[in-house]
Protein backbone atom coordinates (compact mmCIF):
# COMPACT_ATOMS: atom_id res chain seq x y z
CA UNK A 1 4.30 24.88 -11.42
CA UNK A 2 5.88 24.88 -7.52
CA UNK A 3 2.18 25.00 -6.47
CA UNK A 4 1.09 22.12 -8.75
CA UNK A 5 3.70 20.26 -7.91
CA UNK A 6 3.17 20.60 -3.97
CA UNK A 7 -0.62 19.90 -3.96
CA UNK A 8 -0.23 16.83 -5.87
CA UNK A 9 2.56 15.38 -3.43
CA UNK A 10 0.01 16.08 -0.74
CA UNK A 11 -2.60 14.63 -2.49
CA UNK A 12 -0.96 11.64 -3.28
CA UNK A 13 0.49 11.47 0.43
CA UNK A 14 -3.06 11.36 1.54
CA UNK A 15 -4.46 8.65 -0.61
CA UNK A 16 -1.20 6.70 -0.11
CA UNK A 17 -1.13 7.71 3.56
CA UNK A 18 2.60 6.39 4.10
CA UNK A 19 2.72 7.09 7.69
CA UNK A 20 -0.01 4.26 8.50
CA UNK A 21 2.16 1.57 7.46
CA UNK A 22 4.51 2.17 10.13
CA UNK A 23 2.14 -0.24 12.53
CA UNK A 24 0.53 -1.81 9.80
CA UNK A 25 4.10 -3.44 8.46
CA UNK A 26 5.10 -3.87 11.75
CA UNK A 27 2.25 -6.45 12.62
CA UNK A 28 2.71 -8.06 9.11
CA UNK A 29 6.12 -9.27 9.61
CA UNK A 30 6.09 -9.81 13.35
CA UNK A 31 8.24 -12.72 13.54
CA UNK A 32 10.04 -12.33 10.65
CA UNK A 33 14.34 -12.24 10.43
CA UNK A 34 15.89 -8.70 9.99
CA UNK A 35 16.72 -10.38 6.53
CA UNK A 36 13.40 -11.15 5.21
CA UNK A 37 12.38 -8.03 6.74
CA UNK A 38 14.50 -6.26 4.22
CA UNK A 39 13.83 -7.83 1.61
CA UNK A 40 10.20 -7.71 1.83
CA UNK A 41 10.16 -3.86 2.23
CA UNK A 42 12.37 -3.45 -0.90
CA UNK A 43 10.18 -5.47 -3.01
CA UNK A 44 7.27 -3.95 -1.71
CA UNK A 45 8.43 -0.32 -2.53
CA UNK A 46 10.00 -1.66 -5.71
CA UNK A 47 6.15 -3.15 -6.98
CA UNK A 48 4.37 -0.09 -5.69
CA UNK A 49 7.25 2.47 -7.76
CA UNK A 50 6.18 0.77 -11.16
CA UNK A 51 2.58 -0.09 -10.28
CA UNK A 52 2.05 3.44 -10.24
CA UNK A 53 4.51 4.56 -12.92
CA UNK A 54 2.46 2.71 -15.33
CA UNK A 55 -0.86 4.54 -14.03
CA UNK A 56 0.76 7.37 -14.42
CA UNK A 57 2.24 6.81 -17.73
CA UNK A 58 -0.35 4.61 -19.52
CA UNK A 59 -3.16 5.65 -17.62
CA UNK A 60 -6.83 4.96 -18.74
CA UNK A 61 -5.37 2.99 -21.90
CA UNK A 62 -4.05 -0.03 -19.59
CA UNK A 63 -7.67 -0.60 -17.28
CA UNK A 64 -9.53 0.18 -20.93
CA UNK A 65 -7.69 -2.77 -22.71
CA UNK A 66 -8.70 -5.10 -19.73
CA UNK A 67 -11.88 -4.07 -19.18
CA UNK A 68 -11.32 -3.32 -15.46
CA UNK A 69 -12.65 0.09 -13.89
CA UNK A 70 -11.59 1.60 -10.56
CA UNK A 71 -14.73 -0.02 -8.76
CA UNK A 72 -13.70 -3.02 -9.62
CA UNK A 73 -10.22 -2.70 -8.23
CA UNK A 74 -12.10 -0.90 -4.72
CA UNK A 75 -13.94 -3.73 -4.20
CA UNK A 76 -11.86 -6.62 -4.93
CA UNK A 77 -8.89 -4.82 -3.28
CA UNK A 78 -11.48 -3.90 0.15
CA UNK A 79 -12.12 -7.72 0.49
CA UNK A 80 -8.89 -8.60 0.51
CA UNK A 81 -7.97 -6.12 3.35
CA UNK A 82 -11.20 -7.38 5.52
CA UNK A 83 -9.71 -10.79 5.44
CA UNK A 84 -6.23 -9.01 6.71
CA UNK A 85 -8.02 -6.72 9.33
CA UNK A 86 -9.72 -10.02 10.42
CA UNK A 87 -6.41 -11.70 10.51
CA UNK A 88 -5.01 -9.05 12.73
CA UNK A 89 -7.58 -8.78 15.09
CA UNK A 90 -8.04 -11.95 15.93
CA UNK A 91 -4.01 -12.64 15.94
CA UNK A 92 -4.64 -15.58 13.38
CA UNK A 93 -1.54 -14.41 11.28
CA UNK A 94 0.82 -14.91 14.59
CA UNK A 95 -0.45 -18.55 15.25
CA UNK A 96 0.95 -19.18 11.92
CA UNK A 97 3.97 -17.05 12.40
CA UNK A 98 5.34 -18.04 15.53
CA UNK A 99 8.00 -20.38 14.46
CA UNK A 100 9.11 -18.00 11.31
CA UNK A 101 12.18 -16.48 13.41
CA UNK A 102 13.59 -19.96 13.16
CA UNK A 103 12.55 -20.96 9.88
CA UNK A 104 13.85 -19.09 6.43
CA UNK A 105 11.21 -17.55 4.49
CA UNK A 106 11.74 -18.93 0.55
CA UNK A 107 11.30 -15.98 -1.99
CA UNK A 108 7.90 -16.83 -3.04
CA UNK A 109 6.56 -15.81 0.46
CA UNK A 110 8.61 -12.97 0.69
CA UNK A 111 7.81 -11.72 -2.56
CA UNK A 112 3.61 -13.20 -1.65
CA UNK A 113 3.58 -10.51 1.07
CA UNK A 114 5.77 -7.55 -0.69
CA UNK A 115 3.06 -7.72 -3.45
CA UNK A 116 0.33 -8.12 -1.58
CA UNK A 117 -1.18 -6.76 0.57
CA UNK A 118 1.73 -4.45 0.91
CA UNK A 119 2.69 -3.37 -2.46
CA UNK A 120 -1.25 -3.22 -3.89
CA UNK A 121 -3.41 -2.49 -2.17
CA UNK A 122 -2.20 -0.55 1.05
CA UNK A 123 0.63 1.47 -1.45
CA UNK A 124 -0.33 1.52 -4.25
CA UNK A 125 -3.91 0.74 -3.81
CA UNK A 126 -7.18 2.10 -5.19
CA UNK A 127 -6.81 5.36 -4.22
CA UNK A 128 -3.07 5.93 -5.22
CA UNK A 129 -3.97 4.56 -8.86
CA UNK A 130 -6.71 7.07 -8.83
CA UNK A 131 -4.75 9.87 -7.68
CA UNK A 132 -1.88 8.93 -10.13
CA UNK A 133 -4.77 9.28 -13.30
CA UNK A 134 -5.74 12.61 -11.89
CA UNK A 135 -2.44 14.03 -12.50
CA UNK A 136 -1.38 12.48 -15.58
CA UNK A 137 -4.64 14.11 -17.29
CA UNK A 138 -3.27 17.18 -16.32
CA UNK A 139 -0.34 16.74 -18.08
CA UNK A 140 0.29 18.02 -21.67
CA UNK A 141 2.41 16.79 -24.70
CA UNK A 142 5.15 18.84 -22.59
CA UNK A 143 7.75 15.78 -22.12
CA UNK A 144 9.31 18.57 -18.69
CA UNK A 145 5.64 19.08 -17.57
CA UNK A 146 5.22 15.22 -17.66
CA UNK A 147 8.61 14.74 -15.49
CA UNK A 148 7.72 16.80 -13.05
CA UNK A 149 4.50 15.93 -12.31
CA UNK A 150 6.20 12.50 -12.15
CA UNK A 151 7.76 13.81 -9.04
CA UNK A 152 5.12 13.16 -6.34
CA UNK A 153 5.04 9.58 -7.08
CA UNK A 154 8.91 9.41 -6.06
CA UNK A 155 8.54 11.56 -3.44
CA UNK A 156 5.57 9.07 -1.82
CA UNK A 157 7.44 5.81 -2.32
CA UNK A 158 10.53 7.33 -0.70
CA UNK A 159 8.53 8.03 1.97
CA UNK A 160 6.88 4.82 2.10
CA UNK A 161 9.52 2.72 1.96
CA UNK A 162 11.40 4.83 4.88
CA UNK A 163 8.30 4.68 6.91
CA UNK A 164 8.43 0.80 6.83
CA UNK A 165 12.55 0.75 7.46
CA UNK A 166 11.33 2.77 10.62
CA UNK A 167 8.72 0.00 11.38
CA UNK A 168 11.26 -2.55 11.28
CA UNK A 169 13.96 -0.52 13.48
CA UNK A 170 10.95 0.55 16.02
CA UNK A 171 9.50 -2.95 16.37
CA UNK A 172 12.67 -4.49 17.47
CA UNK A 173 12.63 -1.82 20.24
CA UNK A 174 9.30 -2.31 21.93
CA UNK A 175 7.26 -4.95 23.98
CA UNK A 176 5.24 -7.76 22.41
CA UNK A 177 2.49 -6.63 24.49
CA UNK A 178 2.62 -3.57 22.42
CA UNK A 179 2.78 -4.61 19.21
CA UNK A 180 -0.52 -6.69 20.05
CA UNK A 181 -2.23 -3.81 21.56
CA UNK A 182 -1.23 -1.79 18.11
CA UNK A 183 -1.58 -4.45 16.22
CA UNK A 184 -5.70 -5.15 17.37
CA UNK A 185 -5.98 -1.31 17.09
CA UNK A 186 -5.12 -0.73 13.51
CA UNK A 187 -6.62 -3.92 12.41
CA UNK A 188 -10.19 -2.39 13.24
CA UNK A 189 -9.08 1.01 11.31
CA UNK A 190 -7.97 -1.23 8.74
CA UNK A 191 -11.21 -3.07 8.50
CA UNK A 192 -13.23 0.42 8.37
CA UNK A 193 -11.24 1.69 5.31
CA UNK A 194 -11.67 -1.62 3.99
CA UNK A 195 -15.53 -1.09 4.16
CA UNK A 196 -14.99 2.38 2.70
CA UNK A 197 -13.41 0.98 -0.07
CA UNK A 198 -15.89 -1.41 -0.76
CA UNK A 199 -18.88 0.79 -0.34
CA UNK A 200 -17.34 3.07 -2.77
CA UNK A 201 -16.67 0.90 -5.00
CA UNK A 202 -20.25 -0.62 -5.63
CA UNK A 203 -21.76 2.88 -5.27
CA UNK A 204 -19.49 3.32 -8.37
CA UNK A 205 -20.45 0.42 -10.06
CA UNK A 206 -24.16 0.58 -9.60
CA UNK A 207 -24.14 4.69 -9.98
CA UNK A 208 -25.63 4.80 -6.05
């Protein structure tokens, strides 16, 4: 059960891949108050938490009764996170930024950018909600066997949401200049999982 247990933390660590969002939430909020800052990483890791508790726990039943597969929800959610990656490169997301340190956020752009792209796709994303399935189909009527392989998922948003409180801490301690240069730098990775996504996702769909 220990061994179970660890392999699908690390499995879910690597499809979640928490550590990433460290300069990934740091260029999404440049600009923003400490406040909003807060707020948005709660949310985020609060959206994420049930997103894939309901994977988990309803599994196949929930895309079956909308009619959505997995390839759907790679491609849509890859096209999205081109558009970001774009964003980032090209520092089109700080021209419209630049005045938010003055200005309050309202709750409906807080809670725009918790959800997405934070929340689904970049937590809980395509590749989480798979890896969620995966283990709940290894469960059995067991109600203990169900809890504890409940206990990844927990373990990953911790870790998630600590690795954007560190984001927040560490990019109030460094240079603009380097938050660009970062900032540029994971927008191209960002755009090649993107693709990945994507490509996956049609090969998927069209049985490629």
């Amino acid at each position: 059960m220990l061994k179970e247990l660890l392999e699908n933390t690390i499995l879910l660590f690597v499809a979640v891949d928490p550590i990433a969002l460290i300069p990934i939430f740091a260029s999404l909020t440049k600009g923003f108050n400490k406040s909003d800052i807060k707020k948005i990483y709660i949310q985020a890791t609060i959206v994420a938490f049930f997103v894939l508790a309901i994977f988990y726990l309803l599994g196949t039943s929930v895309l079956d009764i909308m009619g959505i597969s997995m390839s759907s929800f790679k491609i849509i959610g890859g096209l999205f996170l081109i558009a970001i990656a774009f964003q980032m490169v090209l520092e089109q997301r700080q021209s419209r930024r630049e005045n938010t340190a003055e200005v309050a956020l309202d709750d409906v752009s807080i809670q725009s950018i918790a959800i997405f792209p934070l929340a689904i796709p970049l937590i809980a994303g395509p590749g989480a909600m798979t890896t969620a399935l995966l283990i709940a189909e290894s469960n059995e009527s067991n109600s203990i066997e169900i809890l504890i392989n409940f206990i990844p998922i927990f373990i990953i948003i911790i870790i998630a949401a600590l690795s954007m409180w560190l984001s927040a801490n560490l990019s109030k301690r460094v240079g603009p200049t380097i938050i660009i240069v970062v900032e540029k730098i994971f927008g191209i990775l960002l755009g090649a999982l993107a693709i990945e996504f994507v490509v996956s996702g049609i090969r998927e769909s069209f049985n490629l």
